[in-house]
PDB file of N, CA and C in Angstrom:
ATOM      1  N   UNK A   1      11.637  -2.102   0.339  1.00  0.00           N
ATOM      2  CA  UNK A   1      10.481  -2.882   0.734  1.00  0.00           C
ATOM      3  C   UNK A   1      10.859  -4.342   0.807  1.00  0.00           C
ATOM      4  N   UNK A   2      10.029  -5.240   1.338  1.00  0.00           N
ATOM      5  CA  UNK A   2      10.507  -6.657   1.646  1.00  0.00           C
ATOM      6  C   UNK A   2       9.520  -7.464   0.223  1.00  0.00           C
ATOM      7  N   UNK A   3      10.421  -8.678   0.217  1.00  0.00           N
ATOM      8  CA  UNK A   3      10.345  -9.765  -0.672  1.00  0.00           C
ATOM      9  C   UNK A   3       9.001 -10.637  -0.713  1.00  0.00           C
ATOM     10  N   UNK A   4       8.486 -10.367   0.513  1.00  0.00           N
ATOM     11  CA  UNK A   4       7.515 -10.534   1.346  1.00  0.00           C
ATOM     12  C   UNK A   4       6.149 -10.345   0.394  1.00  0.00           C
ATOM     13  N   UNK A   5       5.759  -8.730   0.109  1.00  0.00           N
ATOM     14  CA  UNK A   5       5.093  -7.678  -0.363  1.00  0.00           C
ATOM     15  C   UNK A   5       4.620  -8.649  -1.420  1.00  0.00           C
ATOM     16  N   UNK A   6       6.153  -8.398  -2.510  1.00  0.00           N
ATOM     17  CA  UNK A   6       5.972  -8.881  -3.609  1.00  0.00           C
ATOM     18  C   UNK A   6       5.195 -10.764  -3.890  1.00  0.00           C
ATOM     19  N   UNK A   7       5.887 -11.164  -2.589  1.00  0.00           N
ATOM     20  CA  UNK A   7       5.162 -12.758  -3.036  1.00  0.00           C
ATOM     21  C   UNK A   7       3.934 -12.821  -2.501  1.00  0.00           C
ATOM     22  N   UNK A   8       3.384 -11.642  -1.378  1.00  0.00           N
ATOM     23  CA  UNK A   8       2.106 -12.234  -1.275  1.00  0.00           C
ATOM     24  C   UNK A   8       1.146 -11.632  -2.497  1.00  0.00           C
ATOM     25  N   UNK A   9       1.735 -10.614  -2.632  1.00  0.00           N
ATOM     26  CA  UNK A   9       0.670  -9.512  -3.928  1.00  0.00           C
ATOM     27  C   UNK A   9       0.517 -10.873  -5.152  1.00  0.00           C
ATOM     28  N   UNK A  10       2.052 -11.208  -5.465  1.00  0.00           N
ATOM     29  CA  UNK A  10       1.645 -12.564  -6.576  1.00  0.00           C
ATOM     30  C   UNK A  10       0.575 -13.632  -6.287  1.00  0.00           C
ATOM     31  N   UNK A  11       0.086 -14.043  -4.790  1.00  0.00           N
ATOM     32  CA  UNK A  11      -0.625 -14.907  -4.808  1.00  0.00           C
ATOM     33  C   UNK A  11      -1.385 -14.814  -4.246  1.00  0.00           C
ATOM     34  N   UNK A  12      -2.044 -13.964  -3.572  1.00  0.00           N
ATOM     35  CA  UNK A  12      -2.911 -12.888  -3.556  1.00  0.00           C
ATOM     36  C   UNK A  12      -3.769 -12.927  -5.143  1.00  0.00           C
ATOM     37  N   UNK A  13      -3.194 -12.336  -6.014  1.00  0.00           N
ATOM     38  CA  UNK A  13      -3.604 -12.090  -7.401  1.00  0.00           C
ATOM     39  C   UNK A  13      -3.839 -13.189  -8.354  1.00  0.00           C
ATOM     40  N   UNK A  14      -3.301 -14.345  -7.891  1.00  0.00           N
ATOM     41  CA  UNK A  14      -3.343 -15.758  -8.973  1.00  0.00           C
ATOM     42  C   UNK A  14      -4.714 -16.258  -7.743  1.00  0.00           C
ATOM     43  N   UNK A  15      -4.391 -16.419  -6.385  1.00  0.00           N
ATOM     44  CA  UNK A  15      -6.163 -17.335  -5.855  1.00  0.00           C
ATOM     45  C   UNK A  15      -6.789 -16.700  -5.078  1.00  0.00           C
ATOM     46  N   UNK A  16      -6.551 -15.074  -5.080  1.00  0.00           N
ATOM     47  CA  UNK A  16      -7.595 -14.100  -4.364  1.00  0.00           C
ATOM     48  C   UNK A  16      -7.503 -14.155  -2.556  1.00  0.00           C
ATOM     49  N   UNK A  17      -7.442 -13.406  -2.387  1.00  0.00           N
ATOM     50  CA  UNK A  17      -8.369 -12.329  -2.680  1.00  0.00           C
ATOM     51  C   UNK A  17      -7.696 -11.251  -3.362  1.00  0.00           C
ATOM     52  N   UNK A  18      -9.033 -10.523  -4.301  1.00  0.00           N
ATOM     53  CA  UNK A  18      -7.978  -9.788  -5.353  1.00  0.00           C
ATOM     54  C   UNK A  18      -7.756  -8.351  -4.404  1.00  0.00           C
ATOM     55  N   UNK A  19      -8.473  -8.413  -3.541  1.00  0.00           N
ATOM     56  CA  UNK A  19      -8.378  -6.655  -2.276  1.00  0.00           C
ATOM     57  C   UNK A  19      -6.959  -6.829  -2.028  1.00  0.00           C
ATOM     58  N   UNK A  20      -6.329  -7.986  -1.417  1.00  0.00           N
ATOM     59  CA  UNK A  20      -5.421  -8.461  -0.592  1.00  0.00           C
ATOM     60  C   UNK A  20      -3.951  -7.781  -1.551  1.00  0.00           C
ATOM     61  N   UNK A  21      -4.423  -8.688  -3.254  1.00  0.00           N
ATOM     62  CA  UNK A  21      -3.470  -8.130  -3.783  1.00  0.00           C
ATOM     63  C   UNK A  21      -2.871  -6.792  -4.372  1.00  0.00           C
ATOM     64  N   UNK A  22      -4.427  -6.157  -4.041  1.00  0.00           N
ATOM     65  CA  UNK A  22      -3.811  -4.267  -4.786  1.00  0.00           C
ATOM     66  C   UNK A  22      -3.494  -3.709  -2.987  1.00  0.00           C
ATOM     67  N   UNK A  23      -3.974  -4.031  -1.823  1.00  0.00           N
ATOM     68  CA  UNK A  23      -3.296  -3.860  -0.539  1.00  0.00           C
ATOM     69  C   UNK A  23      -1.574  -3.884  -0.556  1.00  0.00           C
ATOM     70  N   UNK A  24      -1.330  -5.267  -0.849  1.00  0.00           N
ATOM     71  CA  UNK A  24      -0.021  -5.587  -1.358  1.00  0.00           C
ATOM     72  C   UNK A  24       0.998  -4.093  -1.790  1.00  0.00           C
ATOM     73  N   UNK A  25       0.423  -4.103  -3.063  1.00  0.00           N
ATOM     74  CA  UNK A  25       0.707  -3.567  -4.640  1.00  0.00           C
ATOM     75  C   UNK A  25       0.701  -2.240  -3.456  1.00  0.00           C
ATOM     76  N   UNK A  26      -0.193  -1.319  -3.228  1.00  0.00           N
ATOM     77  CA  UNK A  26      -0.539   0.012  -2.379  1.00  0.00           C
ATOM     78  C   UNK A  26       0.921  -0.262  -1.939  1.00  0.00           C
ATOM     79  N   UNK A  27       1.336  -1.022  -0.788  1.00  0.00           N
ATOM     80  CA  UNK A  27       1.864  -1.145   0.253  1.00  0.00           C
ATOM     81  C   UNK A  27       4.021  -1.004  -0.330  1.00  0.00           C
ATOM     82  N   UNK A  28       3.687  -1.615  -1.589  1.00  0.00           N
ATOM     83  CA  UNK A  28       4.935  -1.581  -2.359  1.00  0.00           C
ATOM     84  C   UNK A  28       4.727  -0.806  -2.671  1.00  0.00           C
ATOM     85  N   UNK A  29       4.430   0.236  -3.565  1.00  0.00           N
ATOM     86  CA  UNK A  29       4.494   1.552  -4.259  1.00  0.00           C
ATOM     87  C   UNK A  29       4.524   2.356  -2.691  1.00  0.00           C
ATOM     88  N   UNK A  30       3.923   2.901  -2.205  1.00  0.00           N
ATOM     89  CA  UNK A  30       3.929   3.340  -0.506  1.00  0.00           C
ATOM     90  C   UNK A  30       5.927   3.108   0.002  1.00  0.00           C
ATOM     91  N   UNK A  31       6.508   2.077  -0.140  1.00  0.00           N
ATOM     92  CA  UNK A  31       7.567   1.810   0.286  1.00  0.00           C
ATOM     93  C   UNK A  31       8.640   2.385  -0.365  1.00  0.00           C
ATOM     94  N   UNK A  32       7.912   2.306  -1.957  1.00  0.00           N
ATOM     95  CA  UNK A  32       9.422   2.547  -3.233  1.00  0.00           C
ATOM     96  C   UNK A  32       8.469   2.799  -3.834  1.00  0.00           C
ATOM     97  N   UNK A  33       8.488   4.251  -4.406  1.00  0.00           N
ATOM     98  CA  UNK A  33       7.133   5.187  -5.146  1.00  0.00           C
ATOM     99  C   UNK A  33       8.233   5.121  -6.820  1.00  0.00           C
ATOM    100  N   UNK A  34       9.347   4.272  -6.691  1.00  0.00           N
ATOM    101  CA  UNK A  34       9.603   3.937  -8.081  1.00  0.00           C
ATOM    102  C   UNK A  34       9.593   2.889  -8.795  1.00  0.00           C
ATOM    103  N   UNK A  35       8.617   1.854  -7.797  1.00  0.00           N
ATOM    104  CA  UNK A  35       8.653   0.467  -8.189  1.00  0.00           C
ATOM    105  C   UNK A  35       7.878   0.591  -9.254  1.00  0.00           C
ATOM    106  N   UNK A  36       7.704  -0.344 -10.346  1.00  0.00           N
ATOM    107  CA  UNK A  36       6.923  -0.253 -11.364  1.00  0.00           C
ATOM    108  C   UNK A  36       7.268  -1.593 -12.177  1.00  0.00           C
ATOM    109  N   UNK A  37       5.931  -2.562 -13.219  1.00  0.00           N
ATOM    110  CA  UNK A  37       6.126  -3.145 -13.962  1.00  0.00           C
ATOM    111  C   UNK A  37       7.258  -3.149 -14.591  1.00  0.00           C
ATOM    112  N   UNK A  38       8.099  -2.323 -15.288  1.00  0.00           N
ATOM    113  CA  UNK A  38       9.216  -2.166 -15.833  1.00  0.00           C
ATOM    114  C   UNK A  38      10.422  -2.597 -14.903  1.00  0.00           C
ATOM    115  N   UNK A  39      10.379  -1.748 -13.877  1.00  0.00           N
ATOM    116  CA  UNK A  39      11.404  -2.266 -12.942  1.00  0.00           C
ATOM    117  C   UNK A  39      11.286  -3.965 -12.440  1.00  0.00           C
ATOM    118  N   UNK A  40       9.935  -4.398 -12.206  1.00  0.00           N
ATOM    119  CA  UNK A  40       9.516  -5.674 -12.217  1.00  0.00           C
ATOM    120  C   UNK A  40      10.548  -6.953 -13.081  1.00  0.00           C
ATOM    121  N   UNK A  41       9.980  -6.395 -14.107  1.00  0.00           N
ATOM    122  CA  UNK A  41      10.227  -7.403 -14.944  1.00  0.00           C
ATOM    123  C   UNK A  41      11.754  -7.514 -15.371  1.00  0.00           C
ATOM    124  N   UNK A  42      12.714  -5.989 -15.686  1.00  0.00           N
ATOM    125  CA  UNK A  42      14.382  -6.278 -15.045  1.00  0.00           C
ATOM    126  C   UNK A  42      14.800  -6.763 -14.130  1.00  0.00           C
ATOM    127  N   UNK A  43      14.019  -7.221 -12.574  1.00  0.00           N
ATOM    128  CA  UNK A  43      14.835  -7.034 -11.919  1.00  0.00           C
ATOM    129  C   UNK A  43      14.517  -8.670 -11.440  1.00  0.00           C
ATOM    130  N   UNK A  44      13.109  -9.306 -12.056  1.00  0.00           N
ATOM    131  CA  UNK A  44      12.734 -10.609 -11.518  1.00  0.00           C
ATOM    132  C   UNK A  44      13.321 -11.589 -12.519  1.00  0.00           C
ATOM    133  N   UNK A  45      14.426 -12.405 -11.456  1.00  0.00           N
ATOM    134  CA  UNK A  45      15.211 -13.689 -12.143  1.00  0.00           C
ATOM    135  C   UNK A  45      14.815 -14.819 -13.065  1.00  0.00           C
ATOM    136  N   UNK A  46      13.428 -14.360 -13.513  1.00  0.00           N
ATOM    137  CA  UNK A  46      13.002 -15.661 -14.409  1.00  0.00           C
ATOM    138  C   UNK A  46      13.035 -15.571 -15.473  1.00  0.00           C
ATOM    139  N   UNK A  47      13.378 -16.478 -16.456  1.00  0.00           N
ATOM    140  CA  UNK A  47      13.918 -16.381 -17.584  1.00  0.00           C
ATOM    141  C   UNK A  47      13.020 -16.577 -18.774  1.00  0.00           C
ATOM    142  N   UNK A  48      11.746 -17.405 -18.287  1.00  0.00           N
ATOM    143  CA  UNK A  48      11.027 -18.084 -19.238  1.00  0.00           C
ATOM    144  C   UNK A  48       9.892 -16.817 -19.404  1.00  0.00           C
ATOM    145  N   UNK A  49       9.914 -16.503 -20.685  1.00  0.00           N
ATOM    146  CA  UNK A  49       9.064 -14.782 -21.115  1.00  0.00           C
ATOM    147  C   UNK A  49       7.526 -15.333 -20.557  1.00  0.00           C
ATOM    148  N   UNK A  50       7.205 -16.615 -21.218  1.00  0.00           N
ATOM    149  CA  UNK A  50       5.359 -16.557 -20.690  1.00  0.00           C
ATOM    150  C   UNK A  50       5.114 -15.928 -18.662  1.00  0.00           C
ATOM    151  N   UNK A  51       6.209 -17.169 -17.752  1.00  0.00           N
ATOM    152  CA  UNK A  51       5.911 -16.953 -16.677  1.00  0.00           C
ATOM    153  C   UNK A  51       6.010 -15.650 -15.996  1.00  0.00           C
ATOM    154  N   UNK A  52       7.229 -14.694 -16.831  1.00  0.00           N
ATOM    155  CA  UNK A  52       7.206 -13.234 -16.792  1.00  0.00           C
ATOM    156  C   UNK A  52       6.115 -12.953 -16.633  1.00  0.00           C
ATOM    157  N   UNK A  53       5.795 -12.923 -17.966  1.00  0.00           N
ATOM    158  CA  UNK A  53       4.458 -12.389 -18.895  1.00  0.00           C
ATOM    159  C   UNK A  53       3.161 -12.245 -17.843  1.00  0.00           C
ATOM    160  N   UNK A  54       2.846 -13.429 -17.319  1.00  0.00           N
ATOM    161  CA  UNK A  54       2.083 -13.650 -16.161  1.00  0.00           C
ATOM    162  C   UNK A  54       1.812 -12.923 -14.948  1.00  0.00           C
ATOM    163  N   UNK A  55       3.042 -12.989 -14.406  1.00  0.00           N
ATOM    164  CA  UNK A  55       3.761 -12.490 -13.071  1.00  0.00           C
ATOM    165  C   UNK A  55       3.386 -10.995 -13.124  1.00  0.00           C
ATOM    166  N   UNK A  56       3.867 -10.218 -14.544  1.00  0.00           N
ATOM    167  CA  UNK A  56       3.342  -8.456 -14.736  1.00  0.00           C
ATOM    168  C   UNK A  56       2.083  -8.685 -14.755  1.00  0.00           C
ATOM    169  N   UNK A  57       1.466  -9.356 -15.500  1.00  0.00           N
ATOM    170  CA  UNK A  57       0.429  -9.298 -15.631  1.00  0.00           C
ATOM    171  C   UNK A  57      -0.784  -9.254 -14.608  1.00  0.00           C
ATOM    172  N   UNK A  58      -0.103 -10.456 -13.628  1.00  0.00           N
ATOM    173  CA  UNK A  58      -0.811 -10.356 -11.679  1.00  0.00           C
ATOM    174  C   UNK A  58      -0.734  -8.969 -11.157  1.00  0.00           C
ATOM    175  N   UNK A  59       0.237  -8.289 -11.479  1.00  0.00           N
ATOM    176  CA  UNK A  59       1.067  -7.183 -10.778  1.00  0.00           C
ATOM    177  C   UNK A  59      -0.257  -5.773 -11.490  1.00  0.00           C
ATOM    178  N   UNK A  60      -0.026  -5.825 -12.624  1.00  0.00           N
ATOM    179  CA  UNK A  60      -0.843  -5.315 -13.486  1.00  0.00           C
ATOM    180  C   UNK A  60      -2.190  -5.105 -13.069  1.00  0.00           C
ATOM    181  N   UNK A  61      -3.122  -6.041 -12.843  1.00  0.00           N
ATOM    182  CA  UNK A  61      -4.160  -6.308 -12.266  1.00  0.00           C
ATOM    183  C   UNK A  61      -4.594  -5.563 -10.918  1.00  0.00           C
ATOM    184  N   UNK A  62      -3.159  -5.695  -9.943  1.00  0.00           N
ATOM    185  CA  UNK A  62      -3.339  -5.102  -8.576  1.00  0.00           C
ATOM    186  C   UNK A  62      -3.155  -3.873  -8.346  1.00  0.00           C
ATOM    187  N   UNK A  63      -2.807  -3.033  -9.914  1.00  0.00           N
ATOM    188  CA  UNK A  63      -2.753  -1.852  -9.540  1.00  0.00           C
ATOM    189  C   UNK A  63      -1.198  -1.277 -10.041  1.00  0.00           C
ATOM    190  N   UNK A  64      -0.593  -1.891 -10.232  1.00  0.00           N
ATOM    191  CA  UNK A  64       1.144  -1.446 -10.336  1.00  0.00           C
ATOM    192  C   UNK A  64       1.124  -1.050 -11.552  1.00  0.00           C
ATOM    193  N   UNK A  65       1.975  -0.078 -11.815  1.00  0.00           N
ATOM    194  CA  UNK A  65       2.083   0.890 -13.173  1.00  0.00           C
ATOM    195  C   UNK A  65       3.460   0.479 -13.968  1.00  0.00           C
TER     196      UNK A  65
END
């Protein structure tokens, strides 16, 4: 799936619309039916745990397991 998905679902989910972001989220799982929070959070380069923390947490919201 594209890089794309993932950044609009993030901001999508932080200033809405929140449809837009479980569309997103649908659209990634739909692409890679093994994507998941877990895989998320190994595989996203940021280091600082709160902005993680956040980021699943958007993801979380839209539907991602």
């Amino acid at each position: 799936f594209s890089g794309t998905h993932l950044l609009l679902a993030a901001i999508y989910g932080e200033i809405g619309p929140q449809e837009k972001s479980r569309a997103e989220v649908k659209e990634i799982m739909r692409l890679s039916l093994d994507f998941s929070l877990e895989l998320l959070r190994v595989m996203n380069p940021i280091k600082d745990e709160e902005t993680l923390n956040r980021i699943v947490e958007v993801f979380s919201k839209a539907g991602l397991k």
